[in-house]
N, C-alpha and C. Protein backbone atom coordinates (compact mmCIF):
# COMPACT_ATOMS: atom_id res chain seq x y z
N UNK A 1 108.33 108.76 80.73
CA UNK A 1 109.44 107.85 80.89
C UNK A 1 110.66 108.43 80.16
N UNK A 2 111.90 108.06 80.63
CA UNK A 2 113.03 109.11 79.78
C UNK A 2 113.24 108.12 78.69
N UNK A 3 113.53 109.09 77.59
CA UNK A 3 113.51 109.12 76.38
C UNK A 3 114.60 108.25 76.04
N UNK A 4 115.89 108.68 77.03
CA UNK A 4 117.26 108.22 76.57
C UNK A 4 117.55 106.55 76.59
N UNK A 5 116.55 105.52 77.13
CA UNK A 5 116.56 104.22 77.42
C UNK A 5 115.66 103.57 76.06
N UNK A 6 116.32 102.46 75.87
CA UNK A 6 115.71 102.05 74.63
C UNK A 6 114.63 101.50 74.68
N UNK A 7 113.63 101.70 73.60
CA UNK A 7 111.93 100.87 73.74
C UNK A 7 112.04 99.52 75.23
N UNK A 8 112.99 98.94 74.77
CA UNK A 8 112.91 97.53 75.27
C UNK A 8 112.96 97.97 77.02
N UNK A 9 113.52 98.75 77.17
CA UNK A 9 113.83 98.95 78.36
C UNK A 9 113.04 99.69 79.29
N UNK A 10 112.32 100.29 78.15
CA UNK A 10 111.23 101.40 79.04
C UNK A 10 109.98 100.28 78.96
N UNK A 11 109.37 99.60 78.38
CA UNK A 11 108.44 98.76 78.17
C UNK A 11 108.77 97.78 79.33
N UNK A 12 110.22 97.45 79.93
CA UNK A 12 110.15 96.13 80.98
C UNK A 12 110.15 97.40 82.40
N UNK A 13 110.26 98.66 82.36
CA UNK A 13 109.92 99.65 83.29
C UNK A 13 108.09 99.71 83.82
N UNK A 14 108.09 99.59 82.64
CA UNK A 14 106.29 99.86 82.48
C UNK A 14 105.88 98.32 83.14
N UNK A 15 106.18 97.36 82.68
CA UNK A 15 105.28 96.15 82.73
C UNK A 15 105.69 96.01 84.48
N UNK A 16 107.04 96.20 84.73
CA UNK A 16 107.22 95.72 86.35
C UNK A 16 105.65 96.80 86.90
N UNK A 17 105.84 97.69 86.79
CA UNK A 17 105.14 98.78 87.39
C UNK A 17 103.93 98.44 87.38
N UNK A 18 103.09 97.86 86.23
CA UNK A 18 101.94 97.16 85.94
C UNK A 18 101.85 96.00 87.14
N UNK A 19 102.71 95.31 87.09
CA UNK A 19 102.77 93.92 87.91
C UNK A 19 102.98 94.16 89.28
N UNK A 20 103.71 95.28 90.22
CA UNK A 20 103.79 95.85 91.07
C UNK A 20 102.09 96.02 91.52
N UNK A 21 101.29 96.59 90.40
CA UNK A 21 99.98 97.20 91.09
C UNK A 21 99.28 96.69 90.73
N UNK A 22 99.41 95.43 90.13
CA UNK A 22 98.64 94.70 90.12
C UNK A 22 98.28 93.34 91.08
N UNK A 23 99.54 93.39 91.63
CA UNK A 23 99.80 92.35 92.67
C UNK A 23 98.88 92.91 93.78
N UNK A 24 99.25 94.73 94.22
CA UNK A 24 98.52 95.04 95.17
C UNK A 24 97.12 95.15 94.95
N UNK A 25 96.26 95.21 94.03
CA UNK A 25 94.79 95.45 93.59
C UNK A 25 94.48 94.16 94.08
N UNK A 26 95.25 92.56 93.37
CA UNK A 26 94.40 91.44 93.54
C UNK A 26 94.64 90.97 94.79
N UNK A 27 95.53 91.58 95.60
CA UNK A 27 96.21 91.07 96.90
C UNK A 27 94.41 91.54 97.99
N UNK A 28 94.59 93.05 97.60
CA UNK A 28 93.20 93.62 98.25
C UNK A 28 92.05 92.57 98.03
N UNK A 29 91.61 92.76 96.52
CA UNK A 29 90.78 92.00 96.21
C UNK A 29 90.36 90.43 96.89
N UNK A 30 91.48 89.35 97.01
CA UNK A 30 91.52 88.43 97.56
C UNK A 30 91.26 88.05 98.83
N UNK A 31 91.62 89.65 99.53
CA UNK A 31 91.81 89.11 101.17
C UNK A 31 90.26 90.40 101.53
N UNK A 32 89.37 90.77 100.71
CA UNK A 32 88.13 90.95 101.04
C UNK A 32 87.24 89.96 102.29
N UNK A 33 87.38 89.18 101.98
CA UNK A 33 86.30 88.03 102.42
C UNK A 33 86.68 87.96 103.74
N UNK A 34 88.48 87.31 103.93
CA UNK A 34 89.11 87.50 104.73
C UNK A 34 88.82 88.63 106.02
N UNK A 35 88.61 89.74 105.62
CA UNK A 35 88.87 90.94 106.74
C UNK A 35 87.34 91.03 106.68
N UNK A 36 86.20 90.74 105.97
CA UNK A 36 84.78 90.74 106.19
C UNK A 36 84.72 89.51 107.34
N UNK A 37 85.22 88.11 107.43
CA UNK A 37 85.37 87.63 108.42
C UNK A 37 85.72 87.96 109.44
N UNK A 38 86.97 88.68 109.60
CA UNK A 38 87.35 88.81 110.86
C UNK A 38 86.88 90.14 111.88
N UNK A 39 86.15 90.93 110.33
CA UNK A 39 85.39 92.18 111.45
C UNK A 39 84.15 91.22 112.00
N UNK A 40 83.71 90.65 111.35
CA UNK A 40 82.20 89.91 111.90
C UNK A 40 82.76 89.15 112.98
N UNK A 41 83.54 88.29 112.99
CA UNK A 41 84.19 87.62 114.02
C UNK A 41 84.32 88.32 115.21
N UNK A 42 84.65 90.02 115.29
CA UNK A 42 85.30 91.04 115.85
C UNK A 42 84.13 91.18 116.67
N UNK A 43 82.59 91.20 115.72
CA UNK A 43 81.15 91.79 116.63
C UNK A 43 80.57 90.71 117.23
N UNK A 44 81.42 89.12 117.63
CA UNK A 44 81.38 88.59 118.48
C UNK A 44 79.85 87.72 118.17
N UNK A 45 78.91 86.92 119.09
CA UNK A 45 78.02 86.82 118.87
C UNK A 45 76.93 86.98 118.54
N UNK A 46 77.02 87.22 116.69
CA UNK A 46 75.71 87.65 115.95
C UNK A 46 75.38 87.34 114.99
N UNK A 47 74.46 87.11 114.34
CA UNK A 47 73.74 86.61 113.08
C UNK A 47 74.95 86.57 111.94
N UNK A 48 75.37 86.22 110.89
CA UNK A 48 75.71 86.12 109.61
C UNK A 48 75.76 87.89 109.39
N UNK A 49 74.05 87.40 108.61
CA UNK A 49 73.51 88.64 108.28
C UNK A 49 73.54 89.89 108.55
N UNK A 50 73.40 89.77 109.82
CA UNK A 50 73.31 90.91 110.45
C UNK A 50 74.57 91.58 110.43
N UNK A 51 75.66 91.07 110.76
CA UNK A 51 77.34 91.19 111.25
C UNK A 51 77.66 91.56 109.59
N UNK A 52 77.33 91.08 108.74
CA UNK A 52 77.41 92.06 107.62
C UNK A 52 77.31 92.91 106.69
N UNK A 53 75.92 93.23 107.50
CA UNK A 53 74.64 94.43 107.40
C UNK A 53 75.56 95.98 107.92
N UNK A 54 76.04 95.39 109.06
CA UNK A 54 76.43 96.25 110.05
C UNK A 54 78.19 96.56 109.71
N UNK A 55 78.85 96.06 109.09
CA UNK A 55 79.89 96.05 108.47
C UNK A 55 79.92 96.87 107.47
N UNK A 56 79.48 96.47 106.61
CA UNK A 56 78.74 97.27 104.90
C UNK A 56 78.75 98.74 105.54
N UNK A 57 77.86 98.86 106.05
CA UNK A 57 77.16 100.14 106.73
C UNK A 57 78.37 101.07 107.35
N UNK A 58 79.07 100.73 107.72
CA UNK A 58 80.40 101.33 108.45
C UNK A 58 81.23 102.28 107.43
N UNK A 59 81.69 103.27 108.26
CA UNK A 59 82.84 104.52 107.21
C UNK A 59 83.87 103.17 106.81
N UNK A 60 84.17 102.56 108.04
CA UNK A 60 85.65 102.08 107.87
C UNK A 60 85.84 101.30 106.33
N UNK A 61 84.51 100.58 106.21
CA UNK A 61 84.24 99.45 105.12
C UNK A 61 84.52 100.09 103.88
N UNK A 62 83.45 101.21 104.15
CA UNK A 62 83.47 101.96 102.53
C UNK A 62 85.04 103.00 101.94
N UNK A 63 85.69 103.22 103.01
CA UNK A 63 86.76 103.38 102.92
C UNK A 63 87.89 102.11 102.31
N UNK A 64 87.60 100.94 103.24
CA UNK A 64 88.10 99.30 102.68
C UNK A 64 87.70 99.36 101.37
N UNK A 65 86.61 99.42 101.06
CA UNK A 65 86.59 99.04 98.93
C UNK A 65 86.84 100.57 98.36
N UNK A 66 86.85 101.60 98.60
CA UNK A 66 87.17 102.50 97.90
C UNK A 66 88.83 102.67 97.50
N UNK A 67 89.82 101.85 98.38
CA UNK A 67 90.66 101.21 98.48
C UNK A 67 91.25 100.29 97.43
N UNK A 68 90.06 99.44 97.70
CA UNK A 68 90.27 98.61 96.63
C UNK A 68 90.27 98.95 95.09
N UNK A 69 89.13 99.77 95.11
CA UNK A 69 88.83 100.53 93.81
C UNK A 69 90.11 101.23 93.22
N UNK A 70 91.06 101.76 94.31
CA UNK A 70 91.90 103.03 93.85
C UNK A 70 93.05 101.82 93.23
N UNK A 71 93.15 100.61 94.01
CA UNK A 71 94.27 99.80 93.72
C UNK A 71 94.00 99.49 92.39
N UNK A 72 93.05 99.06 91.96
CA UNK A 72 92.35 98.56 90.61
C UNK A 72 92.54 99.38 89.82
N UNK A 73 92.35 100.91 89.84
CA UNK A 73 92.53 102.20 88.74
C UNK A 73 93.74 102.16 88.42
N UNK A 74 94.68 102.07 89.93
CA UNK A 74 96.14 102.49 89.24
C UNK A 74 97.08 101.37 88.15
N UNK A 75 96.30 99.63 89.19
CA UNK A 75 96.95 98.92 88.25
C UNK A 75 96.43 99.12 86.44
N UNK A 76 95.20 99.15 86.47
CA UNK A 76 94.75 99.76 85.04
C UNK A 76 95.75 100.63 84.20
N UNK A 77 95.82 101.49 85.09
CA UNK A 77 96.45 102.97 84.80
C UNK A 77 97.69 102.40 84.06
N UNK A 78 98.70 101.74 85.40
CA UNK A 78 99.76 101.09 84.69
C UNK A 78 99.91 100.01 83.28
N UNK A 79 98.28 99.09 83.16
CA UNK A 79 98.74 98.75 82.21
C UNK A 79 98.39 99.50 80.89
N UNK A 80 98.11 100.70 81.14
CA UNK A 80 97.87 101.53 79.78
C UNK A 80 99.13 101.89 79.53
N UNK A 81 99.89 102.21 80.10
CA UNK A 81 100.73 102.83 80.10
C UNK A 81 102.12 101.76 79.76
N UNK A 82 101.96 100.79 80.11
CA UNK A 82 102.69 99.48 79.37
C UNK A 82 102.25 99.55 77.93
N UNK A 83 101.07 99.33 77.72
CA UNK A 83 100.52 99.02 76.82
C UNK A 83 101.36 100.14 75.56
N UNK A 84 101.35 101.42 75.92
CA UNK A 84 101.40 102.57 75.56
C UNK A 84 102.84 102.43 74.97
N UNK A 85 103.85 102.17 76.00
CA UNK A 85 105.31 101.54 75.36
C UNK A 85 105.46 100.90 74.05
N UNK A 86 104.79 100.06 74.42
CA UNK A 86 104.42 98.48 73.51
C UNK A 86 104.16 99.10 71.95
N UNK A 87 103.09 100.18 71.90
CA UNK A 87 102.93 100.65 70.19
C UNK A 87 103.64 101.85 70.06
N UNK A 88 104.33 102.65 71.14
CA UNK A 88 105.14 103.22 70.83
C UNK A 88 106.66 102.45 70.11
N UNK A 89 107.03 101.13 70.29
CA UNK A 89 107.78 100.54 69.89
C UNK A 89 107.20 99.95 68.41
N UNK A 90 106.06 99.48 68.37
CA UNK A 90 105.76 99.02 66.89
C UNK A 90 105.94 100.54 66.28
N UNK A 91 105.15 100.96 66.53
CA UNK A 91 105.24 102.51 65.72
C UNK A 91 106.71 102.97 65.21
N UNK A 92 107.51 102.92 66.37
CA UNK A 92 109.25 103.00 65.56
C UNK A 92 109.72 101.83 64.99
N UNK A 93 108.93 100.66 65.16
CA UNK A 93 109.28 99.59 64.16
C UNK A 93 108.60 99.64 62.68
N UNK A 94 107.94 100.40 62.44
CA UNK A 94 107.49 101.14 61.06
C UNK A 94 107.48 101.90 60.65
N UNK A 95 107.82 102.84 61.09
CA UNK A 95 108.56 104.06 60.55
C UNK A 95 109.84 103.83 60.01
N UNK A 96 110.58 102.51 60.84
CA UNK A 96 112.04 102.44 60.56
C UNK A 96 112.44 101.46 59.13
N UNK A 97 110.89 100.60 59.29
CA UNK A 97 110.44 100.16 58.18
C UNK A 97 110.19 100.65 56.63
N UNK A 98 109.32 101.67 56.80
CA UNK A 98 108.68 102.56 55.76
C UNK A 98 110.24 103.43 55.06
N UNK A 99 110.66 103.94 56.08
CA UNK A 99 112.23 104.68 55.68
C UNK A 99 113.32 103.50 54.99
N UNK A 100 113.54 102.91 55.38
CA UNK A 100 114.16 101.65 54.91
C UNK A 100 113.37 101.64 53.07
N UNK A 101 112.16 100.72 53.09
CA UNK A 101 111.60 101.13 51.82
C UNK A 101 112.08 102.32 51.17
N UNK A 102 111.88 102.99 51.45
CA UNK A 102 112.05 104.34 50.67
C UNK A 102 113.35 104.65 50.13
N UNK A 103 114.56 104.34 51.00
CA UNK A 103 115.52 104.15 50.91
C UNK A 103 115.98 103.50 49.43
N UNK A 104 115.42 102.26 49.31
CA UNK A 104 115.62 101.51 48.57
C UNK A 104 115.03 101.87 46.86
N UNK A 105 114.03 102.97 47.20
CA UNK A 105 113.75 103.20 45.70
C UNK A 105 114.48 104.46 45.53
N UNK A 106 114.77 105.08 46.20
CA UNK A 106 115.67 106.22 46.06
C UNK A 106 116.86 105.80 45.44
């Protein structure tokens, strides 16, 4: 993140970015069930079970949650990386601290 923007500013960079991919992970997540319905719906007259035996089993599916998976890593990803802001800012809030002290017995 560039250097030249202040803590505060790179930290509300980070958190949108977090919230950006996180929207898309739980968006996936949510509408699972959803698109497991409507492929079963899709194989027309057949068992429950079966229609999601046969779903599961499919490239397309395992491609669908590996998907999901990748959405989930990155929002992760992002909130480390928020997170990461966040004690990079305490950290210059004690250093600026500790110098200050020092200051003062000098």
């Amino acid at each position: 993140m560039n250097e030249q923007f202040p803590f505060s500013e790179r930290f509300r960079i980070a958190a949108e970015e977090w919230v950006d991919a996180e929207n898309a992970a739980q968006l996936l997540e949510d509408t699972k069930s959803i698109a497991m319905a409507q492929r079963q719906t899709a194989l027309g007259d057949m068992p429950v079970n079966r229609a999601e035996q046969t779903i599961k089993a499919s490239p397309s599916w395992a491609q669908y949650v590996e998907s999901i998976v990748e959405a989930r890593t990155k929002a992760n990803l992002a909130k480390v990386k928020m997170e990461y802001e966040k004690l990079r800012f305490m950290e210059h809030q004690s250093q600026s601290a500790n110098a200050r002290a020092e200051m003062k017995l000098v």
